[in-house]
C-alpha atoms as a PDB file:
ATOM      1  CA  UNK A   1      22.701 -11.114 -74.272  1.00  0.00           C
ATOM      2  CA  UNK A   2      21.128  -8.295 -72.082  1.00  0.00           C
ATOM      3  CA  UNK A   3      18.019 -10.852 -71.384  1.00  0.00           C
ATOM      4  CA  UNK A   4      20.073 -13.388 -70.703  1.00  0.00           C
ATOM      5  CA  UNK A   5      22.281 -11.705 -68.018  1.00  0.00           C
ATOM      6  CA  UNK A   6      18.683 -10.322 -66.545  1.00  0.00           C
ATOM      7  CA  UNK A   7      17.404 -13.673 -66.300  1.00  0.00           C
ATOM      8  CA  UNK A   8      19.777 -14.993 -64.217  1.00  0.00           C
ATOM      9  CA  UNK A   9      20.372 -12.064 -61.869  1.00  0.00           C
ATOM     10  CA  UNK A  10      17.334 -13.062 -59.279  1.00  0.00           C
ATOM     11  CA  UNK A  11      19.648 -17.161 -59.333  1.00  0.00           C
ATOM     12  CA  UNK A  12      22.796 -14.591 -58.676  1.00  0.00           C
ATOM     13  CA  UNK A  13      21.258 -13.006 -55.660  1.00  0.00           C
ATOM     14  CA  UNK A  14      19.427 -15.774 -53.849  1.00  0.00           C
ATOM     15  CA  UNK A  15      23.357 -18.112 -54.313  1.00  0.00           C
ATOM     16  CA  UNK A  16      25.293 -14.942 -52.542  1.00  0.00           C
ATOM     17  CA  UNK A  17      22.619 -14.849 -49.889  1.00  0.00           C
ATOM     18  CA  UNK A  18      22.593 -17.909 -49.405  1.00  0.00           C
ATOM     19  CA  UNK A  19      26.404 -18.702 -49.256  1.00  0.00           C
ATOM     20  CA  UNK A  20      26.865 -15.865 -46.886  1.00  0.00           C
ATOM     21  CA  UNK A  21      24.470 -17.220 -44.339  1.00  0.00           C
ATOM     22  CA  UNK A  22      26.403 -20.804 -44.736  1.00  0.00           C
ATOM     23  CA  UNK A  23      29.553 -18.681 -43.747  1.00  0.00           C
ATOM     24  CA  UNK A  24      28.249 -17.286 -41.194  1.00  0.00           C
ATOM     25  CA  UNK A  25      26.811 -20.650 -39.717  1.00  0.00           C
ATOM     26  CA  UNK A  26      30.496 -22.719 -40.331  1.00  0.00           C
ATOM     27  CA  UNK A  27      32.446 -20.158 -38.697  1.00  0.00           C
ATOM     28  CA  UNK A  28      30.031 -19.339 -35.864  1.00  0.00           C
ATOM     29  CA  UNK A  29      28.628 -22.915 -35.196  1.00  0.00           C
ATOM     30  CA  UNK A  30      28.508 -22.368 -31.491  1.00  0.00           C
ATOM     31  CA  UNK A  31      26.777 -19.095 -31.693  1.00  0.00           C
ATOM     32  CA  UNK A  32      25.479 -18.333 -35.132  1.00  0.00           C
ATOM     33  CA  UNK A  33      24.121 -14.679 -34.221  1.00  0.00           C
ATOM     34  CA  UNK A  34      27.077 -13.304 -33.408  1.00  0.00           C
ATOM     35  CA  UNK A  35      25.994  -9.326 -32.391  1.00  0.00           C
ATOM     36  CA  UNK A  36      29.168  -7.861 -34.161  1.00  0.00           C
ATOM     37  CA  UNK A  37      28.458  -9.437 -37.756  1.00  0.00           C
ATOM     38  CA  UNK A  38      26.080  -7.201 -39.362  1.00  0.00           C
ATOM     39  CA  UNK A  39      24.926  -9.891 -41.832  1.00  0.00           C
ATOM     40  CA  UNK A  40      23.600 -12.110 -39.227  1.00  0.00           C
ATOM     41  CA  UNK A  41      22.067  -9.299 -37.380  1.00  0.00           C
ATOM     42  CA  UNK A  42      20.002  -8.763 -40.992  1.00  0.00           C
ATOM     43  CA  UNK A  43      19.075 -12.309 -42.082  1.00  0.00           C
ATOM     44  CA  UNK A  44      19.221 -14.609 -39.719  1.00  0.00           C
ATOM     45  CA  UNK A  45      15.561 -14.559 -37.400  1.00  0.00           C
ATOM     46  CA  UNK A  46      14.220 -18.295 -36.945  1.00  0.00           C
ATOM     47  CA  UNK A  47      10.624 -17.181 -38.260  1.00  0.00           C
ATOM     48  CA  UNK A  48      11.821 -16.317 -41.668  1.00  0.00           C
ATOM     49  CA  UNK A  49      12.525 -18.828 -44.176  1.00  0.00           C
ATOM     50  CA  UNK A  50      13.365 -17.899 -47.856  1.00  0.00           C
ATOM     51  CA  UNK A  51      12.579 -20.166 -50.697  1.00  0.00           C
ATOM     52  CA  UNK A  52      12.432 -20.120 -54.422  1.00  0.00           C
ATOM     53  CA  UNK A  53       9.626 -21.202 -56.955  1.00  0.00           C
ATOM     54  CA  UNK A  54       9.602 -22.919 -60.063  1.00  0.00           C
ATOM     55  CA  UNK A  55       9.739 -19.229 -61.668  1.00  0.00           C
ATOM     56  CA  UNK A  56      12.787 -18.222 -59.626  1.00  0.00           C
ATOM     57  CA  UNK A  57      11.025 -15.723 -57.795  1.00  0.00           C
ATOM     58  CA  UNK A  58      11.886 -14.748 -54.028  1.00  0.00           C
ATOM     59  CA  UNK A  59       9.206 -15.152 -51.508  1.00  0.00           C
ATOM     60  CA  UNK A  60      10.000 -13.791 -47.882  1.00  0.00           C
ATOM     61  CA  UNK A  61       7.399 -15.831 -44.991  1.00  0.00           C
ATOM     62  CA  UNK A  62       7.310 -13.851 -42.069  1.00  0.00           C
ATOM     63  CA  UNK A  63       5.913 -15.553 -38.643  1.00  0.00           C
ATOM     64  CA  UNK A  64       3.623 -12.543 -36.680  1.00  0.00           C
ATOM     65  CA  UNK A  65       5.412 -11.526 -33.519  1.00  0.00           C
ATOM     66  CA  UNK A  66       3.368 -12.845 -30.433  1.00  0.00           C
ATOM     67  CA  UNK A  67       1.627  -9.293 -28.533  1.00  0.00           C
ATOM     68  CA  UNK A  68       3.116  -9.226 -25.370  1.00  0.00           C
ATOM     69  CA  UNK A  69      -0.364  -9.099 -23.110  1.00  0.00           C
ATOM     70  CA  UNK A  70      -1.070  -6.210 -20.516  1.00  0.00           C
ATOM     71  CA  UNK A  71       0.648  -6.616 -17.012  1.00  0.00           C
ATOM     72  CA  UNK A  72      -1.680  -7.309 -14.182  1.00  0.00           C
ATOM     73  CA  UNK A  73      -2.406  -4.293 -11.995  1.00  0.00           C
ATOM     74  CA  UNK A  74      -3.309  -4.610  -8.711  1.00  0.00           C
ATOM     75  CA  UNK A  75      -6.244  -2.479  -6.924  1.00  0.00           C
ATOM     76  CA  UNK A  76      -5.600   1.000  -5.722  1.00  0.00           C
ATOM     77  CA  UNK A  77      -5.959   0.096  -2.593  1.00  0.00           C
ATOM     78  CA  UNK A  78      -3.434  -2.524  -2.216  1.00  0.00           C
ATOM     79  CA  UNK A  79      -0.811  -0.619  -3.779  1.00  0.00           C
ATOM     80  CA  UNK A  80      -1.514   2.338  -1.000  1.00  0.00           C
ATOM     81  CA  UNK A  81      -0.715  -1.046   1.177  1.00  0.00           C
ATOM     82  CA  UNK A  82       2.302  -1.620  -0.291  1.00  0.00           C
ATOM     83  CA  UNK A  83       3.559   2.218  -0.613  1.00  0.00           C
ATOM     84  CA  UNK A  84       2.329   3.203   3.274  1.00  0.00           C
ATOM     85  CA  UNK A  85       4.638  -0.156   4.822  1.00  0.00           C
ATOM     86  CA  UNK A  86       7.595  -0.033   2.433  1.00  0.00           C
ATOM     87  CA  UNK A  87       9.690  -2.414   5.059  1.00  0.00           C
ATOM     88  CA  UNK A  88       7.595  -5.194   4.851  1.00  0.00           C
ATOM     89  CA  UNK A  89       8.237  -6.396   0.776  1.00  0.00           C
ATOM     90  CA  UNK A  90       4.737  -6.441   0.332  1.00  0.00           C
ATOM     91  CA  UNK A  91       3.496  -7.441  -3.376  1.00  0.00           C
ATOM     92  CA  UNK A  92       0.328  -7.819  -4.699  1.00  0.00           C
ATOM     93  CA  UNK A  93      -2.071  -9.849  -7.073  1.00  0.00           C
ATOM     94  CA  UNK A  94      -5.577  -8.829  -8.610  1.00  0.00           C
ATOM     95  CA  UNK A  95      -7.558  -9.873  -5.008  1.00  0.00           C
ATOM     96  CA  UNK A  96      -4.473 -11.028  -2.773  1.00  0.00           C
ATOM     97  CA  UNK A  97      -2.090  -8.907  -0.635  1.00  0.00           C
ATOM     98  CA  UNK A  98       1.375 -11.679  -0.444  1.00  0.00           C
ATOM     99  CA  UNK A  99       3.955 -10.965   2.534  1.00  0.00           C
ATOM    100  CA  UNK A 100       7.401 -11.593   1.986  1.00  0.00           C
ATOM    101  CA  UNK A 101       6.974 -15.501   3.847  1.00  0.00           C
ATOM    102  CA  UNK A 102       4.065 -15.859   1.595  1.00  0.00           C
ATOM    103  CA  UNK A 103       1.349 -15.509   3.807  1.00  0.00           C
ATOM    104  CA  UNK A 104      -1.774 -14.202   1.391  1.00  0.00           C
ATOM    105  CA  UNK A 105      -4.380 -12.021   2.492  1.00  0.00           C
ATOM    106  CA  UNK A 106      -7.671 -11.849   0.288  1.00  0.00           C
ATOM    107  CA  UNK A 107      -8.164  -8.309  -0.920  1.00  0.00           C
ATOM    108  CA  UNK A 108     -12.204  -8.593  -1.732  1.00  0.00           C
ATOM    109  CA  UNK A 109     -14.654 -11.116  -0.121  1.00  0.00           C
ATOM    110  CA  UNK A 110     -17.496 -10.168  -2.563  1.00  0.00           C
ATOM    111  CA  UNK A 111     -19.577  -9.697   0.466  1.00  0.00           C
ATOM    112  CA  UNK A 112     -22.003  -6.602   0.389  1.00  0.00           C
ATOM    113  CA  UNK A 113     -21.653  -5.460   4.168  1.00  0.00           C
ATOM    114  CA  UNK A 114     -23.845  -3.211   6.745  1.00  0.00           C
ATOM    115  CA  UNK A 115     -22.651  -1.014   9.253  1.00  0.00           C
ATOM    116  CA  UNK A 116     -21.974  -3.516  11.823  1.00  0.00           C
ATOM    117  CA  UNK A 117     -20.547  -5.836   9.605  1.00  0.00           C
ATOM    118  CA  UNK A 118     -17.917  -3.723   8.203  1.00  0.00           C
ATOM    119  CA  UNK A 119     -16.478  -2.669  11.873  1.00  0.00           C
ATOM    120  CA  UNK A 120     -17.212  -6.620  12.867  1.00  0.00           C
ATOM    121  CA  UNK A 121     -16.084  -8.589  10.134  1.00  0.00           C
ATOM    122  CA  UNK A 122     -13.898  -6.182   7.268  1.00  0.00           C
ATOM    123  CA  UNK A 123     -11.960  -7.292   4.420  1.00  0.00           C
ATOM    124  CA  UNK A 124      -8.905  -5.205   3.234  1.00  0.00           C
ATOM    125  CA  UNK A 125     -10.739  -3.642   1.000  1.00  0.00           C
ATOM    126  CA  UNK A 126     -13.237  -2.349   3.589  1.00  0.00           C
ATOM    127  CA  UNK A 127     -10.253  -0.745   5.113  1.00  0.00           C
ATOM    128  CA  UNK A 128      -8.751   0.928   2.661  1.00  0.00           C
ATOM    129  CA  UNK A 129     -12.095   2.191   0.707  1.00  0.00           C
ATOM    130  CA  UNK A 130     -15.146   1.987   2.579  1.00  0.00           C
ATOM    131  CA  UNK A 131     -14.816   5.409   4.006  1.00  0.00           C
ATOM    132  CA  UNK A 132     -12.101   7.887   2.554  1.00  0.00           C
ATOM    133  CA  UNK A 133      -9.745   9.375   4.894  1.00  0.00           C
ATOM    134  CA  UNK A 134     -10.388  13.587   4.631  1.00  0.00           C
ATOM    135  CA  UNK A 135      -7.143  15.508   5.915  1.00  0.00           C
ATOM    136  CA  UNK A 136      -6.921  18.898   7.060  1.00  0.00           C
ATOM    137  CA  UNK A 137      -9.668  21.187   8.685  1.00  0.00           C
ATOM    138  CA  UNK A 138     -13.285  19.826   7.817  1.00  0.00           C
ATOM    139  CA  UNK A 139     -16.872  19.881   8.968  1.00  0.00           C
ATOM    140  CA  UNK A 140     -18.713  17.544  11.716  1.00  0.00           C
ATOM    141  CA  UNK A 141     -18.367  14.130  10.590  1.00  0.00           C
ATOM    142  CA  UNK A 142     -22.010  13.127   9.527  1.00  0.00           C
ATOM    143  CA  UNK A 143     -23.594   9.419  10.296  1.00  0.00           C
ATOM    144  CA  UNK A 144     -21.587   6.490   8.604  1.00  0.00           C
ATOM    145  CA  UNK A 145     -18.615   9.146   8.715  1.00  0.00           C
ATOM    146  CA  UNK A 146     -15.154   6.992  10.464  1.00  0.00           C
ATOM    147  CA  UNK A 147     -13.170   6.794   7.959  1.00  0.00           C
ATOM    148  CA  UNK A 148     -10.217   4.339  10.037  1.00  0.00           C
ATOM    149  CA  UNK A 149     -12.310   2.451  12.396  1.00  0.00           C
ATOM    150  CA  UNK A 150     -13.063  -0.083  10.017  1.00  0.00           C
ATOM    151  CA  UNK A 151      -9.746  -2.556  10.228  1.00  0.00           C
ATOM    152  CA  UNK A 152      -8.891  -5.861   9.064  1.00  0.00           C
ATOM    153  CA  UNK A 153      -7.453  -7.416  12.190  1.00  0.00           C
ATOM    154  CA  UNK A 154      -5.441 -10.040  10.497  1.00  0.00           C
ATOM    155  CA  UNK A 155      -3.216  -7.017   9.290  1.00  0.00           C
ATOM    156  CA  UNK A 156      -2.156  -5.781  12.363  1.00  0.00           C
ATOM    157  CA  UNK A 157      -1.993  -8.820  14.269  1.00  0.00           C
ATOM    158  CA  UNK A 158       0.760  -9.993  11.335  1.00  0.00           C
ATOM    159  CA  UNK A 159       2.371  -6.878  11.176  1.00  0.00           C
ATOM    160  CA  UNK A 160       2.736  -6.026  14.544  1.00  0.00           C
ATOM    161  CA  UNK A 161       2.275  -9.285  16.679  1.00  0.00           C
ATOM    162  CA  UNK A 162      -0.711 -11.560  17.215  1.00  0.00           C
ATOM    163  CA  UNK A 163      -0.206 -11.761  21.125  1.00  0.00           C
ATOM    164  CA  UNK A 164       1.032  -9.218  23.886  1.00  0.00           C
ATOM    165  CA  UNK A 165       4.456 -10.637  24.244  1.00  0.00           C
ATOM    166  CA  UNK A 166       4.786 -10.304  20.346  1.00  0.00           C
ATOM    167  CA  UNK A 167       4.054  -7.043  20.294  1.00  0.00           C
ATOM    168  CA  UNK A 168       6.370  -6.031  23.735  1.00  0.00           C
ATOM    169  CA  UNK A 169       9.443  -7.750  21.726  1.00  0.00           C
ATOM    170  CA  UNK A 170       8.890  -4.316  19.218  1.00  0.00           C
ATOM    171  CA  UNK A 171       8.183  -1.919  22.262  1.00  0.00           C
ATOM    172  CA  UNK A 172      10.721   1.068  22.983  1.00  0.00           C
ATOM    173  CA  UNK A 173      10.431   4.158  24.864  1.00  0.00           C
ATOM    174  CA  UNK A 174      10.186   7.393  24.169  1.00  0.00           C
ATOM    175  CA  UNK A 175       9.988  10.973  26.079  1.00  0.00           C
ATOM    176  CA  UNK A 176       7.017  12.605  25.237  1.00  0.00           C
ATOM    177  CA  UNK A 177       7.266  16.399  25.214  1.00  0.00           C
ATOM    178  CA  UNK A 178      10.852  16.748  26.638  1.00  0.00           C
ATOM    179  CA  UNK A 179      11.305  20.183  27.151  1.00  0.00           C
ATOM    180  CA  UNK A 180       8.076  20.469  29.203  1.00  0.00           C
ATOM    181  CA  UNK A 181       6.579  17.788  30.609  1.00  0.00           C
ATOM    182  CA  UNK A 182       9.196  14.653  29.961  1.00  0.00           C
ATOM    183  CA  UNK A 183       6.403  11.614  30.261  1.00  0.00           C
ATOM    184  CA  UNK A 184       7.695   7.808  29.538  1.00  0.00           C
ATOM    185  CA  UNK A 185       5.752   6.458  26.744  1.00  0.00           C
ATOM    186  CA  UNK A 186       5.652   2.681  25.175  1.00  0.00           C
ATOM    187  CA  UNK A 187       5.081   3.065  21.188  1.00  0.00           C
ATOM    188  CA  UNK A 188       6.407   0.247  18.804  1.00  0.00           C
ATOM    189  CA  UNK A 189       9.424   0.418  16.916  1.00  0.00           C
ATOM    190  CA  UNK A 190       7.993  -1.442  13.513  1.00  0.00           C
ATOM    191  CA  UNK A 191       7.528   1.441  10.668  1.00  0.00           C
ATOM    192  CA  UNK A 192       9.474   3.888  12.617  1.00  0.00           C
ATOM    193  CA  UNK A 193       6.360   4.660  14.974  1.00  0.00           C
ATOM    194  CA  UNK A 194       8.549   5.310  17.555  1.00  0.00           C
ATOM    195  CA  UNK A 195      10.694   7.661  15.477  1.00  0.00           C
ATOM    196  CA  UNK A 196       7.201   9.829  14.395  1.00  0.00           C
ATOM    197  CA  UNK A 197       6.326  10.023  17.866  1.00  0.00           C
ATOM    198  CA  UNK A 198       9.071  12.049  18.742  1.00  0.00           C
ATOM    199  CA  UNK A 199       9.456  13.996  15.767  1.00  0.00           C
ATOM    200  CA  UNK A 200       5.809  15.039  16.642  1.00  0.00           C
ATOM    201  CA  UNK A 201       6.961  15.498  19.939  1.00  0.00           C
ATOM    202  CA  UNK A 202       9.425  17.543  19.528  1.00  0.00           C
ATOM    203  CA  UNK A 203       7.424  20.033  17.172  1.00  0.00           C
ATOM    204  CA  UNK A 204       4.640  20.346  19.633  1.00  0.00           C
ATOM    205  CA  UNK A 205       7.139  21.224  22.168  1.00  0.00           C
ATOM    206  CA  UNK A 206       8.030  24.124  20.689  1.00  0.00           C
ATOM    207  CA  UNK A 207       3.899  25.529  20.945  1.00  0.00           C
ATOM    208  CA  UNK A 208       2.821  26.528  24.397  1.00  0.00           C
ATOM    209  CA  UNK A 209      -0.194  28.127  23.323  1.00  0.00           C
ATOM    210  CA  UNK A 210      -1.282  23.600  22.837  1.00  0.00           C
ATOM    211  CA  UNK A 211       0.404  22.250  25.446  1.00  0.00           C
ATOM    212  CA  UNK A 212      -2.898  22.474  28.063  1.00  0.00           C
ATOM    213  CA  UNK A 213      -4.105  19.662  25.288  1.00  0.00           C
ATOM    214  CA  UNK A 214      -0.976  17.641  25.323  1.00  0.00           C
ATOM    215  CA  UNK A 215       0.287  16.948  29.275  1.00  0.00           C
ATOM    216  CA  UNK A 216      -0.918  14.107  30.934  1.00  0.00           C
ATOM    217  CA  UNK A 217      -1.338  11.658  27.693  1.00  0.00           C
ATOM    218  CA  UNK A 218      -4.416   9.166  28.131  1.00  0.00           C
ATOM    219  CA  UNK A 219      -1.655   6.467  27.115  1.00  0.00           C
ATOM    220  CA  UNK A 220       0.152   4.628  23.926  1.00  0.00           C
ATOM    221  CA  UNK A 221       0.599   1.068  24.334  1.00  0.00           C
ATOM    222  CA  UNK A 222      -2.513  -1.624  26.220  1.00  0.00           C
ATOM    223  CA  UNK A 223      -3.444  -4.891  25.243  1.00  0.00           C
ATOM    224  CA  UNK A 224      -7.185  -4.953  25.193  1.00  0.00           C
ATOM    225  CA  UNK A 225     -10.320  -4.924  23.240  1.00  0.00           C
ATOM    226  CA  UNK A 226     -12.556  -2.075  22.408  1.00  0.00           C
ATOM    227  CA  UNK A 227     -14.664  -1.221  24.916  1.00  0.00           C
ATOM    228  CA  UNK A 228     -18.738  -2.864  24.533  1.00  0.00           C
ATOM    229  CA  UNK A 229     -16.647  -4.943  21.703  1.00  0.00           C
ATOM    230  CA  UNK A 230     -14.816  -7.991  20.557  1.00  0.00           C
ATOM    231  CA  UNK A 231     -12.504  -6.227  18.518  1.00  0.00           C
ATOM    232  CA  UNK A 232      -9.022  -4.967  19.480  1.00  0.00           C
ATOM    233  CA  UNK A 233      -7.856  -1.987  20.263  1.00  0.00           C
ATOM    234  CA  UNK A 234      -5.204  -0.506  18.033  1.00  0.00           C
ATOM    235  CA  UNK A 235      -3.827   0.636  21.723  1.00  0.00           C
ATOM    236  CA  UNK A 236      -2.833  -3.498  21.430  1.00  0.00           C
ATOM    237  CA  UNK A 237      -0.072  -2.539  18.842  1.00  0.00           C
ATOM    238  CA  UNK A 238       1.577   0.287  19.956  1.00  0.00           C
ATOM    239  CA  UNK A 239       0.779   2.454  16.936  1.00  0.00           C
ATOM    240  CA  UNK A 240      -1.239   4.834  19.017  1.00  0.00           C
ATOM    241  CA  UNK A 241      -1.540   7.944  21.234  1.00  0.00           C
ATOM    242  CA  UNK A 242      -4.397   9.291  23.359  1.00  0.00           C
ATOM    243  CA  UNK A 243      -3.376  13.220  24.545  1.00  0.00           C
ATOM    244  CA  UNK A 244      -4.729  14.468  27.024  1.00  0.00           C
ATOM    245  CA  UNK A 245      -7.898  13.088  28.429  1.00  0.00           C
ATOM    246  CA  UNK A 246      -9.254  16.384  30.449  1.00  0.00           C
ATOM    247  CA  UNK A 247     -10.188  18.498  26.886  1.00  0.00           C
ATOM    248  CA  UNK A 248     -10.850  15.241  24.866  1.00  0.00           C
ATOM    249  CA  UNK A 249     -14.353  14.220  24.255  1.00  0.00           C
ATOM    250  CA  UNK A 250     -15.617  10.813  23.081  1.00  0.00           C
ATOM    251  CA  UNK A 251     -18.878   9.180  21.136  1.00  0.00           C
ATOM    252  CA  UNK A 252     -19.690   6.504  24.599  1.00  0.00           C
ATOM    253  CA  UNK A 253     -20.041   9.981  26.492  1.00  0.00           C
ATOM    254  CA  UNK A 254     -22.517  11.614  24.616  1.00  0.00           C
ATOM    255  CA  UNK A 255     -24.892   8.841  24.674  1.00  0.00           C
ATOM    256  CA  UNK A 256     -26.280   5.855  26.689  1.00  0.00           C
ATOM    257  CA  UNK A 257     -25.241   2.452  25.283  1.00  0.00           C
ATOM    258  CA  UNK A 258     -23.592   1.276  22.375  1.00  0.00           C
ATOM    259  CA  UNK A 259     -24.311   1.911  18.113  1.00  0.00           C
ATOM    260  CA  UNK A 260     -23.462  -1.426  16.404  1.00  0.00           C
ATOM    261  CA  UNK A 261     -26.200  -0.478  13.818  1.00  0.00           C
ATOM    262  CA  UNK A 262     -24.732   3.207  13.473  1.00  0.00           C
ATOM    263  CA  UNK A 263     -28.363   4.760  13.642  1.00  0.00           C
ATOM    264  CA  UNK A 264     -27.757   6.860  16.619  1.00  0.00           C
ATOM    265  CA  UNK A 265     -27.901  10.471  16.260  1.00  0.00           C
ATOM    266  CA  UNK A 266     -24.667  11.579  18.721  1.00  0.00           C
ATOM    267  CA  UNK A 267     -23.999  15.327  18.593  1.00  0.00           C
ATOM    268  CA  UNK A 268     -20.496  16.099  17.931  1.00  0.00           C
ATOM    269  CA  UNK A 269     -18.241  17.510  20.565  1.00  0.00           C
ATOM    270  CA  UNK A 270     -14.359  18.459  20.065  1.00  0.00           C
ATOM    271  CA  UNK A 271     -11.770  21.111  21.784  1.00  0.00           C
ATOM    272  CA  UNK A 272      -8.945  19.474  20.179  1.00  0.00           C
ATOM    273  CA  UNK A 273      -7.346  22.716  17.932  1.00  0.00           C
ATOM    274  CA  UNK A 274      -6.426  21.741  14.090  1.00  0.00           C
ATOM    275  CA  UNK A 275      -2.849  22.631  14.900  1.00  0.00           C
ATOM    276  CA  UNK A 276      -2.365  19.709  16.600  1.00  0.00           C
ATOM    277  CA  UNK A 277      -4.677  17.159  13.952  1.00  0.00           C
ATOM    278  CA  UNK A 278      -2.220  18.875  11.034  1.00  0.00           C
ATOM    279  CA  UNK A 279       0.894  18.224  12.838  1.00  0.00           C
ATOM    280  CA  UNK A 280      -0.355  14.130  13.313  1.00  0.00           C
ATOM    281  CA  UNK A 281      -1.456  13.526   9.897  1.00  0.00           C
ATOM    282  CA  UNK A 282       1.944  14.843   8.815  1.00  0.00           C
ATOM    283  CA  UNK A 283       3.262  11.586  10.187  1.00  0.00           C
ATOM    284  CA  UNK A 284       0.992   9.337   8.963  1.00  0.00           C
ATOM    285  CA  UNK A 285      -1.593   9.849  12.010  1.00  0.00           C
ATOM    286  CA  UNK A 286      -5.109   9.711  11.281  1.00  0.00           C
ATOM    287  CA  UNK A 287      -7.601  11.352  13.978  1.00  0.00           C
ATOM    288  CA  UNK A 288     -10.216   9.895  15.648  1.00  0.00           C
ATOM    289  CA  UNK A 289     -12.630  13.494  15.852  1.00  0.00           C
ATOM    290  CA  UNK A 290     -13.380  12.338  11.720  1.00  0.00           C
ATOM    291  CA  UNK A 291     -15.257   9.961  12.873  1.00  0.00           C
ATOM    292  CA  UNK A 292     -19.083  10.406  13.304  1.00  0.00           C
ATOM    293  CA  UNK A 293     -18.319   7.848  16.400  1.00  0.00           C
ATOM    294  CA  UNK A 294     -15.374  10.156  17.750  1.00  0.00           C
ATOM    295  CA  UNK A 295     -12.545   9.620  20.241  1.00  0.00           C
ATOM    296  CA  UNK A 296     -10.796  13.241  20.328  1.00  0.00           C
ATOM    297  CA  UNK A 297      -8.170  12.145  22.024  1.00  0.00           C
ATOM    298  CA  UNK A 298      -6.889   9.424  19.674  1.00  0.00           C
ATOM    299  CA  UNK A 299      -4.316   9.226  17.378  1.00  0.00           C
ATOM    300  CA  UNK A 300      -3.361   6.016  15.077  1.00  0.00           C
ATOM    301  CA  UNK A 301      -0.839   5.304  12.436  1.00  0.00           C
ATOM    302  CA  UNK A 302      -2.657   4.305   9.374  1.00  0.00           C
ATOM    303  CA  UNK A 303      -0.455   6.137   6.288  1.00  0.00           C
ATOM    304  CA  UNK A 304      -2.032   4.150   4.148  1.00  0.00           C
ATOM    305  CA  UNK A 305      -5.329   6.554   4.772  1.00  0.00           C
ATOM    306  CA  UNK A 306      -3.287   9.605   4.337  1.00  0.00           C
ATOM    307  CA  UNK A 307      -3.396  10.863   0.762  1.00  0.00           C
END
């Protein structure tokens, strides 16, 4: 008698089981998983499928669960892109920067690139890592040393305008140094600029011991190419500031002639104090005395340099 009740309990089991998922099907037909039924939550998964032998013995089949595979990351650089110019919705793929209308930028050409041709003919990825950025106090820039002048001009011409008029549509006003000298200065309003020029403004204001360095600004906003180049000036966008021109020194000065080929030796020459180049980079501002081709006077938004 004990056998025979034994024998049949495995027939017992697999009927109850069975029954209770028919319930649970007839009185949930239009959604059989309800999440408040704790059966259902326990047996019923498509993948698994119970059936019984010819020796009444239970056999679960499970289905693997699929590996979900790794996201995509982007390069570091274009996610310093994406961080530095929150406003714009940037996003990103392995080699392509997307703007928010879905104009696509290639991050890496593939092309190896000499001194001329990374300041004549840059991808993004020249401008973000062929020369790092160094902030604070540091020594001479040496040869192949500007970290910022190499710039993908498709970048700025979308970002801030492609033509003159573009660009003036952005263009607001702002008092440089208010408290002491009061000047009239075009910057752009895209990413704030305008808002960091007068925050910087109004700190150096407060230091007389700099303001020899800061009256008479060499200018913010003009359309126009580089000079002995056919690349534009970041003047163009309205993202920069030259101070003051009389204790500013710059590369074309030093020497006779251009350096497309970067081979020149130029001796280095700067009376610009630190104070001032830690006070810009604060804001996003990189300086152009880190560059082995140097421009004292010049300051340009570029955050996505600043680390």
């Amino acid at each position: 008698m004990i056998k025979y009740f034994l024998y049949y309990i495995p027939v017992i089991s697999i009927g109850m089981l069975v029954g209770s998922l028919q319930s649970c099907e007839s009185a949930n037909s239009q959604n059989p998983y309800p999440k408040t039924d704790a059966i259902a939550l326990s047996t019923t998964v498509d993948t698994n499928i119970i059936r019984t032998d010819s020796n009444q013995r239970e056999e679960l089949d499970t289905i693997p669960p699929k590996i979900p595979k790794p996201a995509e990351t982007s390069p570091e650089g274009l996610q310093r892109l994406i961080k530095a110019y929150p406003n714009f919705g940037l996003k990103a793929t392995e080699n392509e920067l997307i703007w928010k209308d879905g104009t696509k930028m290639v991050y890496d050409d593939g092309k190896e690139k000499d001194f001329r041709n990374l300041l004549n003919s840059p991808d993004l990825e020249d401008q973000l890592a062929s020369m790092e950025y160094p902030m604070g106090e540091t020594e001479p820039p040496k040869r192949g040393e500007d970290p910022g002048r190499v710039r993908f001009e498709p970048f700025f011409f979308k970002m801030y305008g492609k033509t003159k008029e573009e660009v003036r549509e952005n263009l607001v006003q702002v008092t440089w140094m208010p408290k002491t000298y009061g000047n009239k200065l075009w910057v752009t309003k895209i990413n704030g600029v305008n808002k960091k020029i007068e925050a910087i403004s109004k700190e150096l204001d407060e230091l007389k011991h700099l303001h020899k360095y800061l009256e008479n600004p060499g200018g913010t906003f003009n359309w126009r190419k580089i000079a002995g180049t056919d690349r534009m000036s970041m003047h163009s966008f309205g993202m920069t500031i030259d101070i003051n021109v009389s204790y500013s020194n710059y590369w074309r000065w030093a020497i006779k002639g251009g350096d497309d080929e970067g081979k020149k030796i130029i001796v280095f020459k700067n009376r610009i104090p630190w104070e001032i180049v830690k006070i810009f980079e604060k804001h996003g501002f990189i300086w152009g005395g880190k560059w082995y081709h140097y421009d004292t006077m010049h300051f340009e938004y570029r955050p996505e340099l600043i680390r």
